[in-house]
PDB file of N, CA and C in Angstrom:
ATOM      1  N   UNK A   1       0.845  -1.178   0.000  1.00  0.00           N
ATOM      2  CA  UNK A   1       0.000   0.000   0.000  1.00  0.00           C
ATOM      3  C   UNK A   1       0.890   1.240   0.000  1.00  0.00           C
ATOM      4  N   UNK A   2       0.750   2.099  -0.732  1.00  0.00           N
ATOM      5  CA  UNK A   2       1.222   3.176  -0.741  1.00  0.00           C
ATOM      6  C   UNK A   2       1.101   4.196  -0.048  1.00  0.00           C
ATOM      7  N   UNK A   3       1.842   4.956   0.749  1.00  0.00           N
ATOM      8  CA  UNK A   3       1.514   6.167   1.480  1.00  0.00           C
ATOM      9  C   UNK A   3       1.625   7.318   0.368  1.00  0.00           C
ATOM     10  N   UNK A   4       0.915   8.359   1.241  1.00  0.00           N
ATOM     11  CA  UNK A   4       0.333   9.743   0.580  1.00  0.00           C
ATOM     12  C   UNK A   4       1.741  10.572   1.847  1.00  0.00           C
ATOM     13  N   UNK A   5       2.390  12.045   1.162  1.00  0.00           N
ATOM     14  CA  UNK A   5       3.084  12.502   1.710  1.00  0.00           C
ATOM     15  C   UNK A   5       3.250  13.680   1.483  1.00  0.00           C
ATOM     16  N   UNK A   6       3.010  15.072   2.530  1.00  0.00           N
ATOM     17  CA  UNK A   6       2.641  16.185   1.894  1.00  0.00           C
ATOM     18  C   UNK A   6       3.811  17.221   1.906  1.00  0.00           C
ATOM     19  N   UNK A   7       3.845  18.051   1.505  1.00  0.00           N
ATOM     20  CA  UNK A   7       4.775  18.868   1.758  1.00  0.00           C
ATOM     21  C   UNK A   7       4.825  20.080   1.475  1.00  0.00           C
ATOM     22  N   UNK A   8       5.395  21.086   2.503  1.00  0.00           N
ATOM     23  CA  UNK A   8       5.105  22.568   2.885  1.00  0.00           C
ATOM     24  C   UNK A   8       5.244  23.319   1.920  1.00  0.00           C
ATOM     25  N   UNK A   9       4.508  24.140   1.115  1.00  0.00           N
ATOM     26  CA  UNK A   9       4.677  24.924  -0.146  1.00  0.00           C
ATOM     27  C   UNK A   9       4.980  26.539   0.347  1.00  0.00           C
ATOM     28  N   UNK A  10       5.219  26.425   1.494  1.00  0.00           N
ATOM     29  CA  UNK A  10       5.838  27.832   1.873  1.00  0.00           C
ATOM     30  C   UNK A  10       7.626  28.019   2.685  1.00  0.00           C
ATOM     31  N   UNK A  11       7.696  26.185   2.837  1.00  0.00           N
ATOM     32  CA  UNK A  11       8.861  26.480   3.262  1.00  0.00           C
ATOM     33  C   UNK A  11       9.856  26.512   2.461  1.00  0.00           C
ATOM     34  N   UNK A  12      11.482  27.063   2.521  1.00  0.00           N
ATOM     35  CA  UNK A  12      12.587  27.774   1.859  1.00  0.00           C
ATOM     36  C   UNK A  12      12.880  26.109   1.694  1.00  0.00           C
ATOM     37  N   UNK A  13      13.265  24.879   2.612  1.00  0.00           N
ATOM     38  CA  UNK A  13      14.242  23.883   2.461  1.00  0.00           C
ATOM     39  C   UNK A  13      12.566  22.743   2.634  1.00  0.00           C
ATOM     40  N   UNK A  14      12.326  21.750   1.739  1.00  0.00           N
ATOM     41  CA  UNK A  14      11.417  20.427   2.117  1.00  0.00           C
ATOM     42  C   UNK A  14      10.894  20.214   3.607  1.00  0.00           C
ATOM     43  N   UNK A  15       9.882  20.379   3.823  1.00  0.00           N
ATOM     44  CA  UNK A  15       9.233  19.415   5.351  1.00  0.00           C
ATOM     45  C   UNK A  15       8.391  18.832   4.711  1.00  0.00           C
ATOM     46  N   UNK A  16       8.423  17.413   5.189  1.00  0.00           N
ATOM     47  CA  UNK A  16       7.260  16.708   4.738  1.00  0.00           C
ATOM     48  C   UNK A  16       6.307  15.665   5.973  1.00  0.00           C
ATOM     49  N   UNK A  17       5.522  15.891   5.600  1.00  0.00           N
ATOM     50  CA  UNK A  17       4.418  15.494   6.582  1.00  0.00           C
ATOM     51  C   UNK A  17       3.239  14.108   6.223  1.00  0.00           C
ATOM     52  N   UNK A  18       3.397  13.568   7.359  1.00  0.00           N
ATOM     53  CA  UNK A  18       2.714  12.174   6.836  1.00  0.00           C
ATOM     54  C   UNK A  18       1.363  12.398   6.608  1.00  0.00           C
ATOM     55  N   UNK A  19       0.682  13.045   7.531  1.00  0.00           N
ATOM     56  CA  UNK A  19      -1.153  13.787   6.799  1.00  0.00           C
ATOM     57  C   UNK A  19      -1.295  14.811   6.751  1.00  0.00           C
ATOM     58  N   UNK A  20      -2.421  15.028   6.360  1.00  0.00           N
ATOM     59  CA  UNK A  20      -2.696  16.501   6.294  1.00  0.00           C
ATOM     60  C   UNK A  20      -2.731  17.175   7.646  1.00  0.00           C
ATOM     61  N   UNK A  21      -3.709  16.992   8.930  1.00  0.00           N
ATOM     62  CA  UNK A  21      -3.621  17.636   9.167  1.00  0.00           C
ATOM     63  C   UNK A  21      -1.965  18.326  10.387  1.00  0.00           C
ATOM     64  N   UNK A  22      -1.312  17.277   9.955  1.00  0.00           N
ATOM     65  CA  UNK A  22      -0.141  17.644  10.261  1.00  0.00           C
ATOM     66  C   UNK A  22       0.712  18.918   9.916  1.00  0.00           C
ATOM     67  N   UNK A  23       0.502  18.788   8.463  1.00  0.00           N
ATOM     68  CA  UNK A  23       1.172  19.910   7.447  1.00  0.00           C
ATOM     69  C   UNK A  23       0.152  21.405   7.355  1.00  0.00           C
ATOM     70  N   UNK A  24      -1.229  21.387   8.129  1.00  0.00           N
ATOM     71  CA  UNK A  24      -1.800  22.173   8.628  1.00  0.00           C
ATOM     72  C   UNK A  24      -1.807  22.567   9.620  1.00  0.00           C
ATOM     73  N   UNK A  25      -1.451  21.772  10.983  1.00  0.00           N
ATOM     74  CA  UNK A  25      -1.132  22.553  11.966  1.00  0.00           C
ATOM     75  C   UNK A  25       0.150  23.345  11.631  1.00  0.00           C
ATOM     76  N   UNK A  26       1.470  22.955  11.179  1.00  0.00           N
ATOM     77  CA  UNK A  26       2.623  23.278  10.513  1.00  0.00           C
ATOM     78  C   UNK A  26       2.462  24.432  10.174  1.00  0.00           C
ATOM     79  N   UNK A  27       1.537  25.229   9.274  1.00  0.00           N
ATOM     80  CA  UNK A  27       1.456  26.271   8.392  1.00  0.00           C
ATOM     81  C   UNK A  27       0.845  27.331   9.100  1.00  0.00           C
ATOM     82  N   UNK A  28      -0.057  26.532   9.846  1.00  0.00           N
ATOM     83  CA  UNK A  28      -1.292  27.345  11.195  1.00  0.00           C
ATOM     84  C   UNK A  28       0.070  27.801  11.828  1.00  0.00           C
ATOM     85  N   UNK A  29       0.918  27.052  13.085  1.00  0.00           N
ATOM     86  CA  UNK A  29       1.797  27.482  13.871  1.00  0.00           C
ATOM     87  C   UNK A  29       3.128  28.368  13.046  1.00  0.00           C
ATOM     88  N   UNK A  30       3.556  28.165  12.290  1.00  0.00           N
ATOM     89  CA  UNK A  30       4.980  28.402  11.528  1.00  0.00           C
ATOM     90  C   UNK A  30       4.470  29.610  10.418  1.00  0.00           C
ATOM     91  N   UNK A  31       3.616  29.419   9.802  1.00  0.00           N
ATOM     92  CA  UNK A  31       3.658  30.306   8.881  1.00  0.00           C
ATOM     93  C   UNK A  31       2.516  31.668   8.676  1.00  0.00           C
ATOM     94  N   UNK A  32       2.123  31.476  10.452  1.00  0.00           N
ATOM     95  CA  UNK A  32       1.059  32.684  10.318  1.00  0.00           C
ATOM     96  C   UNK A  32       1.315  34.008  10.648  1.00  0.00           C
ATOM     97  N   UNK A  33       2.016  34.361  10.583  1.00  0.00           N
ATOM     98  CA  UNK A  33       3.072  35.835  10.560  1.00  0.00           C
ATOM     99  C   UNK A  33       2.950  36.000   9.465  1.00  0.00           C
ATOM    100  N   UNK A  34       2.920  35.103   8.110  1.00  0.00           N
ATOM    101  CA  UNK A  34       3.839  35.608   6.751  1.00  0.00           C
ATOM    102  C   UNK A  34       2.763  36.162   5.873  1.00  0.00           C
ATOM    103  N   UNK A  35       2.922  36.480   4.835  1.00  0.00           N
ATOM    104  CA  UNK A  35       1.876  37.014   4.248  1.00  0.00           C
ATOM    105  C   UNK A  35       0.912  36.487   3.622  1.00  0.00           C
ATOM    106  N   UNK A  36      -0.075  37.019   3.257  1.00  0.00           N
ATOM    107  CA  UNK A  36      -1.543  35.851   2.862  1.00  0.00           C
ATOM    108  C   UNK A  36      -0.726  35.156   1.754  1.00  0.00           C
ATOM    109  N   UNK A  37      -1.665  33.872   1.956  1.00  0.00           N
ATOM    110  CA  UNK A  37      -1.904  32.866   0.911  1.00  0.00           C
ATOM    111  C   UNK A  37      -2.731  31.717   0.648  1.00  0.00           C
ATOM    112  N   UNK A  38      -2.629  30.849  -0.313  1.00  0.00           N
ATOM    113  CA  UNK A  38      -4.292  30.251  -0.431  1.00  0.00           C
ATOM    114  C   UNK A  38      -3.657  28.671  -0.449  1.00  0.00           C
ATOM    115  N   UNK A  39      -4.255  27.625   0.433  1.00  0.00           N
ATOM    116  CA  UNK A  39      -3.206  26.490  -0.401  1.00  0.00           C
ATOM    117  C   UNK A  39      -4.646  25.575  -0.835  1.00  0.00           C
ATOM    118  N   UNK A  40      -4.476  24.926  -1.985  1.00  0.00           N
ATOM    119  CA  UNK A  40      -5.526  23.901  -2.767  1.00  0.00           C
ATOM    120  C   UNK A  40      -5.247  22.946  -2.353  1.00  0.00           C
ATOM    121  N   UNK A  41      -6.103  21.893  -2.319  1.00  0.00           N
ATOM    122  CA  UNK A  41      -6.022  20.226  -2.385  1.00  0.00           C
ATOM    123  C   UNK A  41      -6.573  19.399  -3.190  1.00  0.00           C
ATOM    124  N   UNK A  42      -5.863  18.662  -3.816  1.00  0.00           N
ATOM    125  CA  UNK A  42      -6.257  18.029  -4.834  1.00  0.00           C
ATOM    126  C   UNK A  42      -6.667  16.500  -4.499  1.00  0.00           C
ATOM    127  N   UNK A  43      -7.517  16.205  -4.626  1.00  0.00           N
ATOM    128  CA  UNK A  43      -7.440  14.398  -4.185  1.00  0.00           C
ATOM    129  C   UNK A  43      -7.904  14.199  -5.719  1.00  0.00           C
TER     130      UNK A  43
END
């Protein structure tokens, strides 16, 4: 079975995150200072 693996489209160097809402708390805590932005999900 294959895993799904996400990864931060705002960070400078790769983080990758095993679910989503991992890579959402991530962006919630780390990247809410920075300036707006929109992220999509595609399934």
């Amino acid at each position: 079975m294959s895993q799904l693996h996400y990864f931060c489209p705002l960070c400078e160097s790769p983080n990758v995150f095993q679910n989503y809402p991992k890579l959402f708390a991530h962006i919630r805590d780390e990247h809410r200072e920075e300036s707006p932005f929109s992220i999509r999900c595609e399934l």
